[in-house]
C-alpha atoms as a PDB file:
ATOM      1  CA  UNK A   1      24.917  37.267 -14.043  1.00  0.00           C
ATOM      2  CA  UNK A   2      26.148  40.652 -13.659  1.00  0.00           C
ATOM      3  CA  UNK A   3      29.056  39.107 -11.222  1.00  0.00           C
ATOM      4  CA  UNK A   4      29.920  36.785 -13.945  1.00  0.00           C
ATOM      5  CA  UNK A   5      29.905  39.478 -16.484  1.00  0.00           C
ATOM      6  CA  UNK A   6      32.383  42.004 -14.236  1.00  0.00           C
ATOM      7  CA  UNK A   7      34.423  38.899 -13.905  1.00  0.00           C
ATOM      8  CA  UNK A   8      34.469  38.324 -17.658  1.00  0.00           C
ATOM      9  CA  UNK A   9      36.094  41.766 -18.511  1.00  0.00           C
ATOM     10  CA  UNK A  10      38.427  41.905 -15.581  1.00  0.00           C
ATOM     11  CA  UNK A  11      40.255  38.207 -15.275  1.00  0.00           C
ATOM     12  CA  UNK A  12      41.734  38.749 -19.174  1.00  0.00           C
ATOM     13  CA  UNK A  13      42.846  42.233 -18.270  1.00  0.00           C
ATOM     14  CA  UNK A  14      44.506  41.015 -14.997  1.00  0.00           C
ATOM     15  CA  UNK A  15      46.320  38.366 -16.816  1.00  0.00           C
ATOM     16  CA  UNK A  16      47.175  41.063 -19.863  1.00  0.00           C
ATOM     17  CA  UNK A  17      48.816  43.039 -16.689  1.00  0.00           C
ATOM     18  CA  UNK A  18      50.743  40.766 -14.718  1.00  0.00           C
ATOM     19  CA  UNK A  19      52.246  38.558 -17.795  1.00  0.00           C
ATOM     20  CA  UNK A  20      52.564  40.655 -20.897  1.00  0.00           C
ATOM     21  CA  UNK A  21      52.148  44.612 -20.037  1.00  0.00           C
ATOM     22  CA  UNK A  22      55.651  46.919 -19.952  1.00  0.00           C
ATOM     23  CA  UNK A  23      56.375  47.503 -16.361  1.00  0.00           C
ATOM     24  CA  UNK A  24      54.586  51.312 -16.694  1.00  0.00           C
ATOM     25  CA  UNK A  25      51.635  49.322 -17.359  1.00  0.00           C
ATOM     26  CA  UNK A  26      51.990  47.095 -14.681  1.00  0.00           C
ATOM     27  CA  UNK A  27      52.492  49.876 -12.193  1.00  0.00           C
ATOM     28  CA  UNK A  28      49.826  52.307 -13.431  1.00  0.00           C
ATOM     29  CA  UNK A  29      47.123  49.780 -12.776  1.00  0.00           C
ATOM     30  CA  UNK A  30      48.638  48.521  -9.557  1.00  0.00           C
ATOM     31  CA  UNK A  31      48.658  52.141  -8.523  1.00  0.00           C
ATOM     32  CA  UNK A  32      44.765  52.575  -9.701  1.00  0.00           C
ATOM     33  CA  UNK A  33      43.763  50.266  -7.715  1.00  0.00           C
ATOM     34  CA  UNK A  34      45.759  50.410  -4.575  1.00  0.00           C
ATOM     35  CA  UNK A  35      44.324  54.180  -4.598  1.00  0.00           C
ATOM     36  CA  UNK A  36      41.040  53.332  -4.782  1.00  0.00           C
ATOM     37  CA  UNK A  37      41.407  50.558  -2.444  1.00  0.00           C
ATOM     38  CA  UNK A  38      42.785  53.093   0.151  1.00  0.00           C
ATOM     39  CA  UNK A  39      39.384  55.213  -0.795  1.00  0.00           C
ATOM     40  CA  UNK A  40      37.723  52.652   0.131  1.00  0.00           C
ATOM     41  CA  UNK A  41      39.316  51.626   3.081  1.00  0.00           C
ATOM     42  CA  UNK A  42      39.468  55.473   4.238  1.00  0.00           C
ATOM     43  CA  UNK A  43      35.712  55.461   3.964  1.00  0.00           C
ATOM     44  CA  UNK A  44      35.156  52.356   5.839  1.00  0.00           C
ATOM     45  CA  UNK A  45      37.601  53.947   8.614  1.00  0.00           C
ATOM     46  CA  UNK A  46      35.362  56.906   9.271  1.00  0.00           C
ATOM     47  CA  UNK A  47      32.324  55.389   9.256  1.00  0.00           C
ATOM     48  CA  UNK A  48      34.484  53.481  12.251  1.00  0.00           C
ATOM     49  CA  UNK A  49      34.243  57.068  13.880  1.00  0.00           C
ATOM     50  CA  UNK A  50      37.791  57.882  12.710  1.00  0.00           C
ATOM     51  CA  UNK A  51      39.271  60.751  10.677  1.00  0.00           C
ATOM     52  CA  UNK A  52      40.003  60.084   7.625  1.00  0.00           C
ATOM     53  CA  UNK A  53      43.587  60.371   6.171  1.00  0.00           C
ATOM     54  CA  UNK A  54      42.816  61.690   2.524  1.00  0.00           C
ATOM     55  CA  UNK A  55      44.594  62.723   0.054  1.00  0.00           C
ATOM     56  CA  UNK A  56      47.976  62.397   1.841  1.00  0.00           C
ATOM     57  CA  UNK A  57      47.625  58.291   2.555  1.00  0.00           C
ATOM     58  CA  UNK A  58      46.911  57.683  -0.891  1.00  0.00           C
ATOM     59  CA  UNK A  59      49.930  60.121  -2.037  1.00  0.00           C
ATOM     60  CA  UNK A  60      52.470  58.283   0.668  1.00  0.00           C
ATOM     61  CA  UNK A  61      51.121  54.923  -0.856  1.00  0.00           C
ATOM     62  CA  UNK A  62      51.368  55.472  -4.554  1.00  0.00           C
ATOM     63  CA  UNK A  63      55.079  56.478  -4.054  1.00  0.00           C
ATOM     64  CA  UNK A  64      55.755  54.008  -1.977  1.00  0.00           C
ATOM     65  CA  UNK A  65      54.718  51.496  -4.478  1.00  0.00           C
ATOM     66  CA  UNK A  66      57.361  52.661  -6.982  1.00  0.00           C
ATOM     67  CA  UNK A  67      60.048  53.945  -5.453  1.00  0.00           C
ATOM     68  CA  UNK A  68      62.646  51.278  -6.622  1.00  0.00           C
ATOM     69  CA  UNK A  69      65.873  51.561  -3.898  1.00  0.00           C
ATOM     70  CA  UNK A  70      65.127  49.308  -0.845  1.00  0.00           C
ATOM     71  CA  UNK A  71      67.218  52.092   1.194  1.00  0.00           C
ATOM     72  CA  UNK A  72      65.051  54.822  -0.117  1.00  0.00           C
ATOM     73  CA  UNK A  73      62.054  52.591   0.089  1.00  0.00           C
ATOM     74  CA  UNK A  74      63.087  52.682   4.201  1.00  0.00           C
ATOM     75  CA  UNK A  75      62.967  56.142   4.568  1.00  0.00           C
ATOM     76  CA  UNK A  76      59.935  56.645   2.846  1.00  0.00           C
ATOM     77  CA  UNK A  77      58.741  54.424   5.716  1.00  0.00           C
ATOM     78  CA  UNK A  78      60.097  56.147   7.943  1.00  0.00           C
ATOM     79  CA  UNK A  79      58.692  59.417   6.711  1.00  0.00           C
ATOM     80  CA  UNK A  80      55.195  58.002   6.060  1.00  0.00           C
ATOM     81  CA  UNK A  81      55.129  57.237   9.766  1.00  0.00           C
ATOM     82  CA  UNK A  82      56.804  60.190  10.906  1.00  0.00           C
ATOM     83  CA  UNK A  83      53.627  62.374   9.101  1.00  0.00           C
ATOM     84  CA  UNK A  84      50.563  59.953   9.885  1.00  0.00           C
ATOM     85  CA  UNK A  85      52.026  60.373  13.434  1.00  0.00           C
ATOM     86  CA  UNK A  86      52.318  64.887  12.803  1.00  0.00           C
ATOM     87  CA  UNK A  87      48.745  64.597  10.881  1.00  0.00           C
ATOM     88  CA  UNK A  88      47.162  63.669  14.560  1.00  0.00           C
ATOM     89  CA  UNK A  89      48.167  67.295  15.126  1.00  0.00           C
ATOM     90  CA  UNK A  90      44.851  68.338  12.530  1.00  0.00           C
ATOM     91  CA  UNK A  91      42.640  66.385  14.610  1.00  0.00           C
ATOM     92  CA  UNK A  92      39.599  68.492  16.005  1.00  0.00           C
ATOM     93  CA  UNK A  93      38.707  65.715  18.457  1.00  0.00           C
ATOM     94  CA  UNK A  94      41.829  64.608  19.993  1.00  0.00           C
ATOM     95  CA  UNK A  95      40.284  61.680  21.723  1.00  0.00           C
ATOM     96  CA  UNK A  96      40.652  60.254  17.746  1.00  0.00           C
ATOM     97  CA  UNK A  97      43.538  61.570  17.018  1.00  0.00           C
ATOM     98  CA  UNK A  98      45.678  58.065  18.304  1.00  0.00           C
ATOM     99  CA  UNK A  99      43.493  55.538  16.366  1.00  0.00           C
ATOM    100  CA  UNK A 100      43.361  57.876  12.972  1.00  0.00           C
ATOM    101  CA  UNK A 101      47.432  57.900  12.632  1.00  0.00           C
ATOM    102  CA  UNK A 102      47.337  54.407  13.185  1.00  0.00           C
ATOM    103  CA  UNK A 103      44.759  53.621  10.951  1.00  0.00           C
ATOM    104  CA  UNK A 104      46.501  55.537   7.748  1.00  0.00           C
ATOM    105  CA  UNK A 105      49.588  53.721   8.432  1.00  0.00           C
ATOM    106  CA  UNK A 106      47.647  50.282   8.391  1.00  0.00           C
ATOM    107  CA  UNK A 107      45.984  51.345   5.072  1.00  0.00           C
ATOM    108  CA  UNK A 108      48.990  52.004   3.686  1.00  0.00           C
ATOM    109  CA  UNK A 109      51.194  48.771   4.443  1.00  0.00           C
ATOM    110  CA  UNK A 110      47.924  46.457   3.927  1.00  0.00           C
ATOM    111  CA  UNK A 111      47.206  47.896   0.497  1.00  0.00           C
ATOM    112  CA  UNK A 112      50.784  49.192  -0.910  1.00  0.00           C
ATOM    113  CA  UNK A 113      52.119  47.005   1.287  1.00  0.00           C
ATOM    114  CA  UNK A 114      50.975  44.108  -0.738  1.00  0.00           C
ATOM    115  CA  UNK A 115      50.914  45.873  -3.889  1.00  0.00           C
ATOM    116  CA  UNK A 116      54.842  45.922  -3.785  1.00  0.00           C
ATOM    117  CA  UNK A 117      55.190  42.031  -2.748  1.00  0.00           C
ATOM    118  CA  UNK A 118      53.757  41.775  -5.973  1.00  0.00           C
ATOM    119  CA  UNK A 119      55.646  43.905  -7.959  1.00  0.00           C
ATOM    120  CA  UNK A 120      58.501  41.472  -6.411  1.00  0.00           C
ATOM    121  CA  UNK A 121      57.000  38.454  -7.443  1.00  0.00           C
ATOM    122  CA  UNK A 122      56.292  39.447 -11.141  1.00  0.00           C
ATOM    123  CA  UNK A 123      60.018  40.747 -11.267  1.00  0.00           C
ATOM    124  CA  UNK A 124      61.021  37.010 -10.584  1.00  0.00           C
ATOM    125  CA  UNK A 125      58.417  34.853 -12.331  1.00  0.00           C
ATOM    126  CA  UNK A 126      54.840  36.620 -13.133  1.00  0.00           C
ATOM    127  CA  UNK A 127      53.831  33.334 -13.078  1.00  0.00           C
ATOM    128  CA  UNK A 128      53.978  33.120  -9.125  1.00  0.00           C
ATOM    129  CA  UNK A 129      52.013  36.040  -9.018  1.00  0.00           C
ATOM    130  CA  UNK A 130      49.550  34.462 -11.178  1.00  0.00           C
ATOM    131  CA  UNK A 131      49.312  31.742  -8.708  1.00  0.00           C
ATOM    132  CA  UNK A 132      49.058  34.150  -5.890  1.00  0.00           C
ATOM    133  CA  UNK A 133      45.830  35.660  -7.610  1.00  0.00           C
ATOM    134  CA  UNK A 134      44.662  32.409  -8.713  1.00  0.00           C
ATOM    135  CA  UNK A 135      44.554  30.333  -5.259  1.00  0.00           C
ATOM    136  CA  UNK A 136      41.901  32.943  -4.518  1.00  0.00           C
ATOM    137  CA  UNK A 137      39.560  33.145  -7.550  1.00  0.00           C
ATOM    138  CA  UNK A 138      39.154  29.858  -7.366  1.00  0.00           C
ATOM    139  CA  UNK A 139      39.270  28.633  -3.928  1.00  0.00           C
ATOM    140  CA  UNK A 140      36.263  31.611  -3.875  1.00  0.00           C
ATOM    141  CA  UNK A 141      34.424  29.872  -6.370  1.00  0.00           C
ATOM    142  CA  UNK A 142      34.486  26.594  -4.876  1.00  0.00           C
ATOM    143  CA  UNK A 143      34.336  28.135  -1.242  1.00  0.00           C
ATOM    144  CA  UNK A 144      31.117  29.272  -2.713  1.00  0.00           C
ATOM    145  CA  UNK A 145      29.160  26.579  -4.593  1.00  0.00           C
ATOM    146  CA  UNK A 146      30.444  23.882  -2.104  1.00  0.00           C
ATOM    147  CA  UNK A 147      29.178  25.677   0.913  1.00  0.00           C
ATOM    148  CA  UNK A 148      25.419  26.665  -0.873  1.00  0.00           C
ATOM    149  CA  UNK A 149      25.536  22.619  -1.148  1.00  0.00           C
ATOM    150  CA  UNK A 150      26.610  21.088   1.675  1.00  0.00           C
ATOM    151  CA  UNK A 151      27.867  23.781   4.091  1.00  0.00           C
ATOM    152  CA  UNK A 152      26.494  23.096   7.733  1.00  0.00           C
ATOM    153  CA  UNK A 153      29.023  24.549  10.425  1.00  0.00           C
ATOM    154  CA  UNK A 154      29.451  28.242  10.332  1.00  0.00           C
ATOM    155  CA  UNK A 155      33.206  29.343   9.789  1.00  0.00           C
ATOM    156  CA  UNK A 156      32.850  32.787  11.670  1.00  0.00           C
ATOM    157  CA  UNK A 157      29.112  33.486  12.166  1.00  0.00           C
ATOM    158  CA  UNK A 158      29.876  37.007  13.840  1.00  0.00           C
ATOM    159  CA  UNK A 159      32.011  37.805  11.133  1.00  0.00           C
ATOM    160  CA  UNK A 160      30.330  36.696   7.908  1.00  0.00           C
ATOM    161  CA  UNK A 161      27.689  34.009   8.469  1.00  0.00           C
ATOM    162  CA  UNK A 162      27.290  32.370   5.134  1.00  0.00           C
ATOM    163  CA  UNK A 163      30.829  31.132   5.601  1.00  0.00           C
ATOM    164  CA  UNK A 164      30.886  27.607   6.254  1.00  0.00           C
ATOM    165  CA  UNK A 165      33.859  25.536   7.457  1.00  0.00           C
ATOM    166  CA  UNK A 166      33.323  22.853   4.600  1.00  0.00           C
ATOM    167  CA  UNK A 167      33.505  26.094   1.997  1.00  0.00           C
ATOM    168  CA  UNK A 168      36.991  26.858   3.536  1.00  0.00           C
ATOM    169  CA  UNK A 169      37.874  23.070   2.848  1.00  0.00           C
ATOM    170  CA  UNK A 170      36.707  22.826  -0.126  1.00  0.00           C
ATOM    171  CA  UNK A 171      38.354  26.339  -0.981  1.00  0.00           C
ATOM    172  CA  UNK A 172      41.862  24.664   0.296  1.00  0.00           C
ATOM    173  CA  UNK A 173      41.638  21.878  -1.591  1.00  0.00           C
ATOM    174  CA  UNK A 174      40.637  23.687  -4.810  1.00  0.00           C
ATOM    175  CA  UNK A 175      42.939  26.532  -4.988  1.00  0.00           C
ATOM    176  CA  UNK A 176      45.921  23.920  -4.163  1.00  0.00           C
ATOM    177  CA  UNK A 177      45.231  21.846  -7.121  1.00  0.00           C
ATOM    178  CA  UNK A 178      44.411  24.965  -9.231  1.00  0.00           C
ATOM    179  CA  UNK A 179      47.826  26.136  -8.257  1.00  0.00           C
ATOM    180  CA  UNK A 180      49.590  22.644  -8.488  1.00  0.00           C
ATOM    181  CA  UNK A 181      47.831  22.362 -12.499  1.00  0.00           C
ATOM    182  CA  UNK A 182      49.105  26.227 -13.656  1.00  0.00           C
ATOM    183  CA  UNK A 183      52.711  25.453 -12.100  1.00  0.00           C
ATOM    184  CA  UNK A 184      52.669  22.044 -14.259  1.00  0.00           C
ATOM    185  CA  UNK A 185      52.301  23.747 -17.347  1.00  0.00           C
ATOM    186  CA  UNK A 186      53.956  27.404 -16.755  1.00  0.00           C
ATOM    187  CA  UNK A 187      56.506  26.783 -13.975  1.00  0.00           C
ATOM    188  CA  UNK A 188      57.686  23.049 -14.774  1.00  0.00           C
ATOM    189  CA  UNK A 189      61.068  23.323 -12.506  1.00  0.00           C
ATOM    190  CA  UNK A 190      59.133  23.672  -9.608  1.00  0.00           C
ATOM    191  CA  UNK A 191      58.715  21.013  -6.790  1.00  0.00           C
ATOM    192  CA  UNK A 192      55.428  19.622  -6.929  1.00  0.00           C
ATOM    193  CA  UNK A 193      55.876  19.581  -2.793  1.00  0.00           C
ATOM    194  CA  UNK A 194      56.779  23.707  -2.866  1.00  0.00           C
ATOM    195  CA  UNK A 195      53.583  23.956  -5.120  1.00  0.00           C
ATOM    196  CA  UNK A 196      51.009  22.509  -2.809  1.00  0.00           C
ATOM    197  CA  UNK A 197      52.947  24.123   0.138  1.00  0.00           C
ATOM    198  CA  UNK A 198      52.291  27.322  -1.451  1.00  0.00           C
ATOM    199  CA  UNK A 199      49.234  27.017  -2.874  1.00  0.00           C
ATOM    200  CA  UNK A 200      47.607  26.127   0.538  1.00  0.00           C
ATOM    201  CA  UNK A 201      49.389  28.402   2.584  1.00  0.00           C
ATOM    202  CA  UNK A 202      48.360  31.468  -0.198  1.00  0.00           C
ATOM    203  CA  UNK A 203      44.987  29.743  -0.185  1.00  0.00           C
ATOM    204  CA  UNK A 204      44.480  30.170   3.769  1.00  0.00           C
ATOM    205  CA  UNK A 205      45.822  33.382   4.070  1.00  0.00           C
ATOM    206  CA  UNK A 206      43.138  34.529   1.153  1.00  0.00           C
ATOM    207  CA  UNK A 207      40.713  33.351   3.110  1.00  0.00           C
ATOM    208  CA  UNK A 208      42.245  35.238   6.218  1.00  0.00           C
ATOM    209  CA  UNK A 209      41.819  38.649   4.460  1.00  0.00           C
ATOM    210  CA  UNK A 210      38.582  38.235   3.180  1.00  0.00           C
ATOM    211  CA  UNK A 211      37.975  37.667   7.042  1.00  0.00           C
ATOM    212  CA  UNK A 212      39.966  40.836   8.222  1.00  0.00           C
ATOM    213  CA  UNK A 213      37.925  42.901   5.517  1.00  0.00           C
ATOM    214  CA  UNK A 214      34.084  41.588   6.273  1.00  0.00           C
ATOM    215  CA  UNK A 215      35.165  42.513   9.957  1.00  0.00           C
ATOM    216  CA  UNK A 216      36.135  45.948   9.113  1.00  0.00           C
ATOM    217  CA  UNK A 217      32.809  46.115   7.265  1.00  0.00           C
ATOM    218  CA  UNK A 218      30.809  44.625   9.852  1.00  0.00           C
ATOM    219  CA  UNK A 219      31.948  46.332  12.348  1.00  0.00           C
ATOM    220  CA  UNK A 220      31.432  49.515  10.016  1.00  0.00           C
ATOM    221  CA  UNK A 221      27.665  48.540   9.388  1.00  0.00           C
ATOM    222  CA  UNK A 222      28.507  48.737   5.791  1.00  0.00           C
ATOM    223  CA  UNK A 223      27.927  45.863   3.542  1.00  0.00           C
ATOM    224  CA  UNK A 224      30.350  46.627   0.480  1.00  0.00           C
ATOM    225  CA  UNK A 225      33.653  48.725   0.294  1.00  0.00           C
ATOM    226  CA  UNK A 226      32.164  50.395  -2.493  1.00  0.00           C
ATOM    227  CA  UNK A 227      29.962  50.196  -5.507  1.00  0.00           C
ATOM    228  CA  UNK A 228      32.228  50.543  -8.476  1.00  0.00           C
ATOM    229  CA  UNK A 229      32.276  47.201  -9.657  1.00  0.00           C
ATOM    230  CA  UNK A 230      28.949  45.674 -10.692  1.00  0.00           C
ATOM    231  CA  UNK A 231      28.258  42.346  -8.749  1.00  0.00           C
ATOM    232  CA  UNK A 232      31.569  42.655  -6.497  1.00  0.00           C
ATOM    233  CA  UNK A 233      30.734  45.622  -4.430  1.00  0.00           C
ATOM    234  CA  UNK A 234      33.928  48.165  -4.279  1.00  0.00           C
ATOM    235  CA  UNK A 235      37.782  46.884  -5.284  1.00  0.00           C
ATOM    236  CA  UNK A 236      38.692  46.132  -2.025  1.00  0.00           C
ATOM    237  CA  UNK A 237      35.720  43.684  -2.133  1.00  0.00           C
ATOM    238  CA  UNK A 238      37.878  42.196  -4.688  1.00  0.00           C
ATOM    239  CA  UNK A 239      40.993  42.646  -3.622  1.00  0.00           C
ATOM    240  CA  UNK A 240      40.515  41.559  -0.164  1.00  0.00           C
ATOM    241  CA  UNK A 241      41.708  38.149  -0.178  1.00  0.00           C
ATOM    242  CA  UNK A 242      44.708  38.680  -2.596  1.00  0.00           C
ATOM    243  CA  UNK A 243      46.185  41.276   0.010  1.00  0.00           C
ATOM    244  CA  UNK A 244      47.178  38.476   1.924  1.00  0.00           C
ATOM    245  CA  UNK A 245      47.652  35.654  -0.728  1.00  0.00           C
ATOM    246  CA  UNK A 246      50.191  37.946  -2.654  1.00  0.00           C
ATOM    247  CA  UNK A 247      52.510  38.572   0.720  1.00  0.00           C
ATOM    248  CA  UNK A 248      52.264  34.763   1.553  1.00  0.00           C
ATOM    249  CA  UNK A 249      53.361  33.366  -1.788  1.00  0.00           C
ATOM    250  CA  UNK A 250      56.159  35.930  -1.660  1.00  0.00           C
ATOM    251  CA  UNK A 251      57.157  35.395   1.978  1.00  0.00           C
ATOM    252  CA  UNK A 252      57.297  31.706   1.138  1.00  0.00           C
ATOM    253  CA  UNK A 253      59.237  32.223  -1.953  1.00  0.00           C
ATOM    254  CA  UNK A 254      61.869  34.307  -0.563  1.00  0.00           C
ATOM    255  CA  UNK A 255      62.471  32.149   2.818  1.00  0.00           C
ATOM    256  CA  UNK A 256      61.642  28.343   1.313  1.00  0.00           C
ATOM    257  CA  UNK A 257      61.750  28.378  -2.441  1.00  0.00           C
ATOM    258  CA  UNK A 258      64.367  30.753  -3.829  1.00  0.00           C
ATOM    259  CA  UNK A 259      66.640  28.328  -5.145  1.00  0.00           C
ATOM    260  CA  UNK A 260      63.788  27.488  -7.613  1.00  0.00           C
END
């Protein structure tokens, strides 16, 4: 109850964000969350045995996620590398020092990184990004009920061993149609063909992150990200899957659908 509950307050705020907030909106929340995402994902990184970035990841990320100019956007890169790389140099135990530059860089571009595909998608129909969210609430859903019910081959039992391979399916097949029904009434010029095609392909890569993110826990010994949302865990427990479904929809707009 108390997962449906969280769920109740936060699915009409998402939708308030990504179709009718001013952009300042849009990018204050994204920014919220990306930050405690990185939190998160910080914590879950020293509890790997690695040092933890701090302050300065979350800093490089929440500019990087509104700095407009493409070119600028390319230094920043640059820059964000160039001082994960120099903050090895704080490093007590050297023998970490390699695998905790690394690490803040990959916080950065999986969180922000995603964060500003979908300030990209909202800037050329919010309604893709609603897609992009909603391949993965409700291929989750399904994923969930249909593998408690008929679920008998384990989809990665080192990883996270109540998914089932006929929960993936069924998490597929659900988030495509969910997708293919909200672009029928919200997108009509879109190819029912580019639809499914993106639906599934968002849908997959969902499930993908929510992979990548049980094996950073699991391999963490920590069960949630964090314990800031009641039912969910942390926000990157949220979050997990639409780090990935956000890039894909975007990847496949920009290289199969942009003449819609």
């Amino acid at each position: 109850m108390t997962r449906i509950l969280t769920a109740a307050v936060l699915i009409p705020l998402v939708v308030w964000v990504v179709l009718f907030a001013p952009l300042w909106a849009f990018l204050l929340v994204s920014a919220l969350v990306g930050l405690v995402a990185y939190f998160e994902f910080d914590s879950i990184a020293a509890a790997h045995g690695l040092p933890r970035t701090g302050w300065p990841g979350m800093a490089f990320g929440a500019v990087w996620l509104v700095t407009p100019d493409r070119m600028q956007l390319a230094v920043l890169m640059l820059a964000v590398v160039t001082l994960m790389l120099l903050s090895a140099l704080r490093v007590k135990d050297l023998a970490r020092a390699l695998g905790g530059s690394a690490c803040g860089v990959l916080g950065i571009l999986y969180i922000f990184g995603a964060w500003r595909c979908a300030g990209g998608l909202r800037e050329i129909n919010p309604h893709w990004l609603v897609i992009a969210l909603l391949v993965s609430w409700v291929g989750d859903t399904a994923a969930y009920y249909v593998g408690r019910r008929w679920g008998r081959e384990k989809l990665a039992p080192r990883i996270s061993p109540a998914k089932t391979r006929e929960g993936a399916i069924a998490s597929v097949v659900a988030g495509t149609i969910a997708a293919a029904v909200y672009a029928y009434f919200f997108i009509p010029p879109a190819p029912l063909w580019a639809v499914l095609l993106t639906g599934a392909f968002a849908n997959i890569a969902g499930q993908a992150g929510d992979l990548v993110e049980s094996a950073f826990k699991r391999g963490a010994a920590i069960k949630d990200s964090g314990t800031t949302l009641p039912g969910h865990g942390g926000w990157l427990d949220r979050i997990d899957s639409c780090l990935f479904s956000i890039p894909a929809v975007y990847a496949v707009f920009r290289i199969v659908l942009e003449i819609i």
